[in-house]
Every structure is written in structure tokens, then in C-alpha cells.
N, C-alpha and C. Protein backbone atom coordinates (compact mmCIF):
# COMPACT_ATOMS: atom_id res chain seq x y z
N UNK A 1 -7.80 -54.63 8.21
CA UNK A 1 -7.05 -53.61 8.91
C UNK A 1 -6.42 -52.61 7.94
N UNK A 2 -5.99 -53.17 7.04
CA UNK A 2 -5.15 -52.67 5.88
C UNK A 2 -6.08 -51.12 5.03
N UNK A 3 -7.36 -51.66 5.02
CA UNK A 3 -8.63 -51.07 4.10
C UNK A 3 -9.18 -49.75 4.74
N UNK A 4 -8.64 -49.98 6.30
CA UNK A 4 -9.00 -49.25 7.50
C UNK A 4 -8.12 -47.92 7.27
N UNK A 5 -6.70 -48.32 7.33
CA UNK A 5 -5.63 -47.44 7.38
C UNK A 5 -5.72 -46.42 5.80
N UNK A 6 -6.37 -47.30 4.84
CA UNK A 6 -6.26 -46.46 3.62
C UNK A 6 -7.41 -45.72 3.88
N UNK A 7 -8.68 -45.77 4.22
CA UNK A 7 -9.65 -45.19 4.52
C UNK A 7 -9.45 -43.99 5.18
N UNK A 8 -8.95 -44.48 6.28
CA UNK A 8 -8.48 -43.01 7.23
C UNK A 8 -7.33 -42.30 6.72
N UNK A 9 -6.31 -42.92 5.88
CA UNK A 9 -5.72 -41.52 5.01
C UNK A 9 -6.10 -41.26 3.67
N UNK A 10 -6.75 -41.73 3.32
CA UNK A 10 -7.61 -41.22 2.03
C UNK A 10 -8.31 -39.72 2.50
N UNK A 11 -8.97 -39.84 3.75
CA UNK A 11 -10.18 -39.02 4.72
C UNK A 11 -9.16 -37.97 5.02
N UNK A 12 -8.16 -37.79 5.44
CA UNK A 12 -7.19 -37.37 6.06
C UNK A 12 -6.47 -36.52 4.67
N UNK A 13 -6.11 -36.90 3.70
CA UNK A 13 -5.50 -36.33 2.71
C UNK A 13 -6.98 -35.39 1.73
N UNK A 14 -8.15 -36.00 2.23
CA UNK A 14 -9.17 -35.27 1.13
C UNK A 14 -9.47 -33.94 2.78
N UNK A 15 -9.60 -33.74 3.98
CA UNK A 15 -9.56 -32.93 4.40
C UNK A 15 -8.75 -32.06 4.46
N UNK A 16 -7.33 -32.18 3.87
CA UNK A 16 -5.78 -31.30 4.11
C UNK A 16 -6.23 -31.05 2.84
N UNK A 17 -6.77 -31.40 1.42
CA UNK A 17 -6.77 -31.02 0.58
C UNK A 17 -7.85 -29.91 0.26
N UNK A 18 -8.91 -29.90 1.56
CA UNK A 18 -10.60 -29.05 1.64
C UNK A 18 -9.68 -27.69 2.00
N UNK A 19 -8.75 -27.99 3.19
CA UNK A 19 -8.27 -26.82 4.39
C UNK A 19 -7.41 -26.05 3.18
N UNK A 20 -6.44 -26.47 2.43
CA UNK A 20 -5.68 -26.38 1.61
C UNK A 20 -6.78 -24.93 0.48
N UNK A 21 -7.03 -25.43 0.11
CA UNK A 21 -7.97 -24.76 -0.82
C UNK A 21 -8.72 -23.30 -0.11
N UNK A 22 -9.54 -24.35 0.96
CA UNK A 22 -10.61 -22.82 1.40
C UNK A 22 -9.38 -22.17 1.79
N UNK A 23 -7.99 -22.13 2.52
CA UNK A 23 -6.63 -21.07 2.34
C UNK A 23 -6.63 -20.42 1.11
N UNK A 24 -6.88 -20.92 0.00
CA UNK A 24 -6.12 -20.15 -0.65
C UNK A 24 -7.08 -18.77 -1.18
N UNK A 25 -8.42 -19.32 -1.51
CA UNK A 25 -9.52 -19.14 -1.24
C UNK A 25 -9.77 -17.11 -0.53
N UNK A 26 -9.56 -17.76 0.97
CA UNK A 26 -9.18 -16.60 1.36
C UNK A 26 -8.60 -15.63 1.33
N UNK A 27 -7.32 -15.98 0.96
CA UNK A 27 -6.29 -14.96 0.25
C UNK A 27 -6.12 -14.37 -0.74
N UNK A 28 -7.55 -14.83 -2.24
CA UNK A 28 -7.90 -13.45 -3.29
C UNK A 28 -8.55 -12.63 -2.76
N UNK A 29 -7.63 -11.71 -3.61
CA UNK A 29 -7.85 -10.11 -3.32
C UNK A 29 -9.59 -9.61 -3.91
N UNK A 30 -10.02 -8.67 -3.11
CA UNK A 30 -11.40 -7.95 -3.34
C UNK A 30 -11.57 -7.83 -4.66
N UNK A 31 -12.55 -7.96 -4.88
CA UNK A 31 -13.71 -7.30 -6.40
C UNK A 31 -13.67 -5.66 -6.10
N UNK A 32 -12.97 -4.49 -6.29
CA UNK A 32 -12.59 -3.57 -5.88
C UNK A 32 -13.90 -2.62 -6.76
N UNK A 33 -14.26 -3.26 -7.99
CA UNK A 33 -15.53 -2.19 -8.32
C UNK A 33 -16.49 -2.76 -8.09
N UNK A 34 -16.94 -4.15 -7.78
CA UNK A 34 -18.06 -4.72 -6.94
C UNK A 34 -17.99 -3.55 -5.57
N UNK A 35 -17.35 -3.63 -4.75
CA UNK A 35 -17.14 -2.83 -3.54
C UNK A 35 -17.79 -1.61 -3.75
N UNK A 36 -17.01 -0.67 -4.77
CA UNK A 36 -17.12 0.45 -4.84
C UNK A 36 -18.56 0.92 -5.49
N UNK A 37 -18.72 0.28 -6.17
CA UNK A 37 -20.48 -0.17 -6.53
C UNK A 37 -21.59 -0.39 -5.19
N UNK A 38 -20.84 -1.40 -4.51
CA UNK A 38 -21.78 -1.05 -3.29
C UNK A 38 -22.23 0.12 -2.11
N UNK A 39 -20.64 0.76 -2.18
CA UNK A 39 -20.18 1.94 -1.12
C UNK A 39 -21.39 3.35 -1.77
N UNK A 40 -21.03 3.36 -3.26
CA UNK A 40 -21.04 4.29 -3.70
C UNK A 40 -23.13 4.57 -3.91
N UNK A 41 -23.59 5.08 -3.11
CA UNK A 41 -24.75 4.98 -2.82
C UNK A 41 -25.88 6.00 -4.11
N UNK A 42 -24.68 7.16 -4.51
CA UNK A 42 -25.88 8.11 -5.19
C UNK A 42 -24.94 7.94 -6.51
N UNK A 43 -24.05 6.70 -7.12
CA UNK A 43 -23.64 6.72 -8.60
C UNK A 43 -22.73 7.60 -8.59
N UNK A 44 -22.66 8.38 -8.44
CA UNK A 44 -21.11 9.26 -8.45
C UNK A 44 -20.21 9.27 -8.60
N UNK A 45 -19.46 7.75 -9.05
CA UNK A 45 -18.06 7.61 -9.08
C UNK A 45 -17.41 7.25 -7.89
N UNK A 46 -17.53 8.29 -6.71
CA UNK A 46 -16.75 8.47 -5.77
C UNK A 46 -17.71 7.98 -4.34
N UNK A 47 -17.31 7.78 -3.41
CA UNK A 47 -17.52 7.44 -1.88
C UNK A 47 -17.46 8.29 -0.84
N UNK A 48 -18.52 8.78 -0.28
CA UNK A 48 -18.53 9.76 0.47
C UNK A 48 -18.24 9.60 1.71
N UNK A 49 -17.99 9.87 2.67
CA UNK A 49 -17.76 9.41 3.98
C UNK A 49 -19.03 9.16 4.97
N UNK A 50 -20.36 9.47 4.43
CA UNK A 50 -21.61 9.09 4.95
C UNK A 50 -22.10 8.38 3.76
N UNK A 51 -21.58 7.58 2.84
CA UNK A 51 -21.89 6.42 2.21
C UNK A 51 -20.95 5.52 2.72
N UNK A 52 -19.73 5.79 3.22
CA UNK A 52 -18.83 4.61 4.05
C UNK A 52 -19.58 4.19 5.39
N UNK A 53 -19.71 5.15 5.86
CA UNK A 53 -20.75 4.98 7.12
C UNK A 53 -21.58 4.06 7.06
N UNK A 54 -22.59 4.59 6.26
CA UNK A 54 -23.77 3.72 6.08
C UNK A 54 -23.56 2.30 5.82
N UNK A 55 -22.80 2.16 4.76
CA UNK A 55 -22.44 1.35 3.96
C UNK A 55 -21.80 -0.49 5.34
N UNK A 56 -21.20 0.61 5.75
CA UNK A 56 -20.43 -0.21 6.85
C UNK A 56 -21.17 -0.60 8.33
N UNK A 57 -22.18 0.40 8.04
CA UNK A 57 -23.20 0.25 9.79
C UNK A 57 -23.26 -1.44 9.95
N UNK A 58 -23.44 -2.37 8.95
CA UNK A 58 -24.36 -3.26 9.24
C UNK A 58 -23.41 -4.29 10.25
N UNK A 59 -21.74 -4.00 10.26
CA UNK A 59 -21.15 -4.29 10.85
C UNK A 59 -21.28 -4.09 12.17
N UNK A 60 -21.97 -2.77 12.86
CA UNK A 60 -21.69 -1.96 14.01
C UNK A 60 -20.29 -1.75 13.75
N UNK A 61 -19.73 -1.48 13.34
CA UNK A 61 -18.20 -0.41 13.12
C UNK A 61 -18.30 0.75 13.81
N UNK A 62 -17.66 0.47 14.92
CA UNK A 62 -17.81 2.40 15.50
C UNK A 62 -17.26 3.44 14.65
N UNK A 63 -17.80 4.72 15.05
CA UNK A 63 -18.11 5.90 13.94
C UNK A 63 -16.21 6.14 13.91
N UNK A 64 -15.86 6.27 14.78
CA UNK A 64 -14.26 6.64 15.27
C UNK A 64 -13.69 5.80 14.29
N UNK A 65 -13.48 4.46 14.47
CA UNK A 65 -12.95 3.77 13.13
C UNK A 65 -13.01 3.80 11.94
N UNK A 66 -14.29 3.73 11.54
CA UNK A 66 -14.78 4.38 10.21
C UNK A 66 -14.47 5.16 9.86
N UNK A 67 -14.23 6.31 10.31
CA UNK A 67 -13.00 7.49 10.05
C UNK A 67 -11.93 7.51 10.04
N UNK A 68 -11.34 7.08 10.59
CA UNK A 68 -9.91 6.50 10.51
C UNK A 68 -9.76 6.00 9.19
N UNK A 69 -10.81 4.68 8.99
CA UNK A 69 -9.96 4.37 7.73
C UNK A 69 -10.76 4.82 6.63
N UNK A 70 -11.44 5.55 6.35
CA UNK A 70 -12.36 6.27 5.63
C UNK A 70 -10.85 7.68 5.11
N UNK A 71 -10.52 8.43 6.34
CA UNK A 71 -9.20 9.29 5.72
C UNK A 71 -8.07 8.49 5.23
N UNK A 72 -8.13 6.84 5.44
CA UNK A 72 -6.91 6.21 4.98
C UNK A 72 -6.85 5.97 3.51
N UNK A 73 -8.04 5.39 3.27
CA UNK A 73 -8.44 5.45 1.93
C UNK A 73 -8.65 6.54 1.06
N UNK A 74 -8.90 7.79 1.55
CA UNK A 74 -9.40 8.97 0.77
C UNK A 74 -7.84 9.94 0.68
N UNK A 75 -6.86 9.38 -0.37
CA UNK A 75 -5.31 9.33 0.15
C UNK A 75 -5.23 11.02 -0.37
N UNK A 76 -5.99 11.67 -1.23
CA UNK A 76 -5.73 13.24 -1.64
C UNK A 76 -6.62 14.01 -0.58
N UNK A 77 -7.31 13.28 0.45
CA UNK A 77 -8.39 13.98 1.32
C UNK A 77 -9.21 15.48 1.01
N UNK A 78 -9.69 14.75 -0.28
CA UNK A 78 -10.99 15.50 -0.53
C UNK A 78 -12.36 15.38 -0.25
N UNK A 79 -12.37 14.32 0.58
CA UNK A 79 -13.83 14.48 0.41
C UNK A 79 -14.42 12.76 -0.01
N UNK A 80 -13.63 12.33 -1.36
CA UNK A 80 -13.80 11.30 -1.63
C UNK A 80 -13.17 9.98 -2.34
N UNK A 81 -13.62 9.16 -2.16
CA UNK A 81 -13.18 7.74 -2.16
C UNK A 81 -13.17 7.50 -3.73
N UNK A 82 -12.21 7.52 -4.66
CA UNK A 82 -12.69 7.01 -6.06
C UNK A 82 -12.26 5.47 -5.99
N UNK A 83 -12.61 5.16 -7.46
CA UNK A 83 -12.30 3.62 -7.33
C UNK A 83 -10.61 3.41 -7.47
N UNK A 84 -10.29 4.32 -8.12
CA UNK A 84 -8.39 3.98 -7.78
C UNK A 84 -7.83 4.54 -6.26
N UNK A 85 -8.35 5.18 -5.59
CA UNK A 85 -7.92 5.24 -3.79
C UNK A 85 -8.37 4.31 -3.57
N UNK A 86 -9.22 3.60 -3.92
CA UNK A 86 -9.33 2.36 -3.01
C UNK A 86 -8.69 1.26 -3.31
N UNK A 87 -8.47 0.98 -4.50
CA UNK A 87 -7.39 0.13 -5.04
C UNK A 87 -6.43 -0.11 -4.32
N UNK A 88 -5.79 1.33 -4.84
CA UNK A 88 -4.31 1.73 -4.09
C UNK A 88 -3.83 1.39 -2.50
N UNK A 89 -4.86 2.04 -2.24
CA UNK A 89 -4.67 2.50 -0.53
C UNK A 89 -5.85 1.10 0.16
N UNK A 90 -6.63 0.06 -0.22
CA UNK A 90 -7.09 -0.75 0.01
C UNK A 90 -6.01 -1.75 1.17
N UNK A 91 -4.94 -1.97 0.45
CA UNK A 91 -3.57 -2.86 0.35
C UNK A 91 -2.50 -2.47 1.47
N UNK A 92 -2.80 -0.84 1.84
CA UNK A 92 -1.83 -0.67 2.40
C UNK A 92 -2.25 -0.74 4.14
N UNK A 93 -3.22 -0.88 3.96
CA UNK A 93 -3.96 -1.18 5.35
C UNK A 93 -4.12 -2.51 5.63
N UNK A 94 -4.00 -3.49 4.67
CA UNK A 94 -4.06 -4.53 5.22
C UNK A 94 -2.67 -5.42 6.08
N UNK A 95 -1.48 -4.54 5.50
CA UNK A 95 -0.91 -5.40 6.58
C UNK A 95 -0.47 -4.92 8.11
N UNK A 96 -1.70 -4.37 8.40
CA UNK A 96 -2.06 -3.83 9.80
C UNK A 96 -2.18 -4.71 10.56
N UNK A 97 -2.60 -5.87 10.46
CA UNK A 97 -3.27 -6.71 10.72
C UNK A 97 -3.18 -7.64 12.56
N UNK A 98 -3.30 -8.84 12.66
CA UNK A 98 -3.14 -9.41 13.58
C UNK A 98 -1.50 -9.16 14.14
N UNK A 99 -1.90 -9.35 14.94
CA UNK A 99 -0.04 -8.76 15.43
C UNK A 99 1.05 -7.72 14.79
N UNK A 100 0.22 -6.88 14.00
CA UNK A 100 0.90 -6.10 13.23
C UNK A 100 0.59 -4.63 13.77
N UNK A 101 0.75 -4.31 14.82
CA UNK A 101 0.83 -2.50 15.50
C UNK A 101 1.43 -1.59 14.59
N UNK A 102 0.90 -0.90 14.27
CA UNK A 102 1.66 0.66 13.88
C UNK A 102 2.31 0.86 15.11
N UNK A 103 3.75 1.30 15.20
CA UNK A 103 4.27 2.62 16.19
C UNK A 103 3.73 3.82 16.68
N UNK A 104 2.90 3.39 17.37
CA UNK A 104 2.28 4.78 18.27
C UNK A 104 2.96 6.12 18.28
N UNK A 105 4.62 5.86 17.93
CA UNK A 105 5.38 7.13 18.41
C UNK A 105 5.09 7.85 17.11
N UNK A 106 4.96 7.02 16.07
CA UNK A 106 4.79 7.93 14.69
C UNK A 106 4.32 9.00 14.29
């Protein structure tokens, strides 16, 4: 009985220790020039807003969103995405998040 109870919290402490991990896991931050390497379709440095597009189709991301955060990221709104706007402005969108509304009245 005894062998039983250690078994099942042995099992029990090595799954809190799996859940534990793939958490933390989740919570490093992006490869921000891996990304921008991918976005950035013709080498340029910078991210165009029909290389975000594209880039992002495979999601189905509607076009409306994609813009949205396509001007969120492009924080001098020129045109384009370098690898420090995305850095920067990457971060500030994320704590948008689940239960997190912007104020509409804004």
C-alpha cells in the first residue's frame, strides 16, 4: 500500500514538475531578429506592411487587424517596421491581452 502512495506522488510531483516548466517555457520572450528575418521578405532591414500581411496570412488574420497592429508596431509611422520598433513596441501590446480591454473612450 505504502509503495502505491509513493508511486502516485512520485507521478504527481514529476507532472507539477512537467506543468511547472512548460510555464515557464512559455513566458520567454521572442527571438526578435529570428522574427524580423522572417517578416522581412526582400532583406531590407525593415517590414513592410505587405510583408506583415503576407507574412501573417498563414494565420487567416483578418486584413483589419493586421493593420492595427502593423501601425502599432511601426511607432514613427513611416512605412516601416525596423528591428528596434519591434523590440520596443513588440511588449507594449502584449499586455492587451486576455481580460485586458483598452478603454474604448480613449
Amino acid at each position: 500500500m505504502k509503495s502505491k502512495t509513493i508511486k502516485l506522488g512520485a507521478l504527481a510531483l514529476g507532472l507539477f514538475a512537467c506543468s511547472f516548466t512548460m510555464s515557464a517555457q512559455e513566458k520567454k520572450e521572442p527571438n526578435f531578429e529570428k522574427m524580423h528575418k522572417r517578416f522581412d521578405a526582400d532583406n531590407n532591414g525593415s517590414i513592410s506592411l505587405d510583408e506583415f500581411k503576407s507574412a501573417k496570412r498563414k494565420n487567416e488574420v483578418p486584413a483589419e487587424k493586421l493593420e492595427k497592429n502593423y501601425a502599432r508596431l511601426d511607432a514613427d509611422g513611416d512605412g516601416a517596421v525596423t528591428l528596434a520598433e519591434l523590440k520596443e513596441n513588440w511588449k507594449k501590446g502584449k499586455g492587451q491581452g486576455k481580460g485586458k480591454k483598452k478603454n474604448k473612450q480613449e
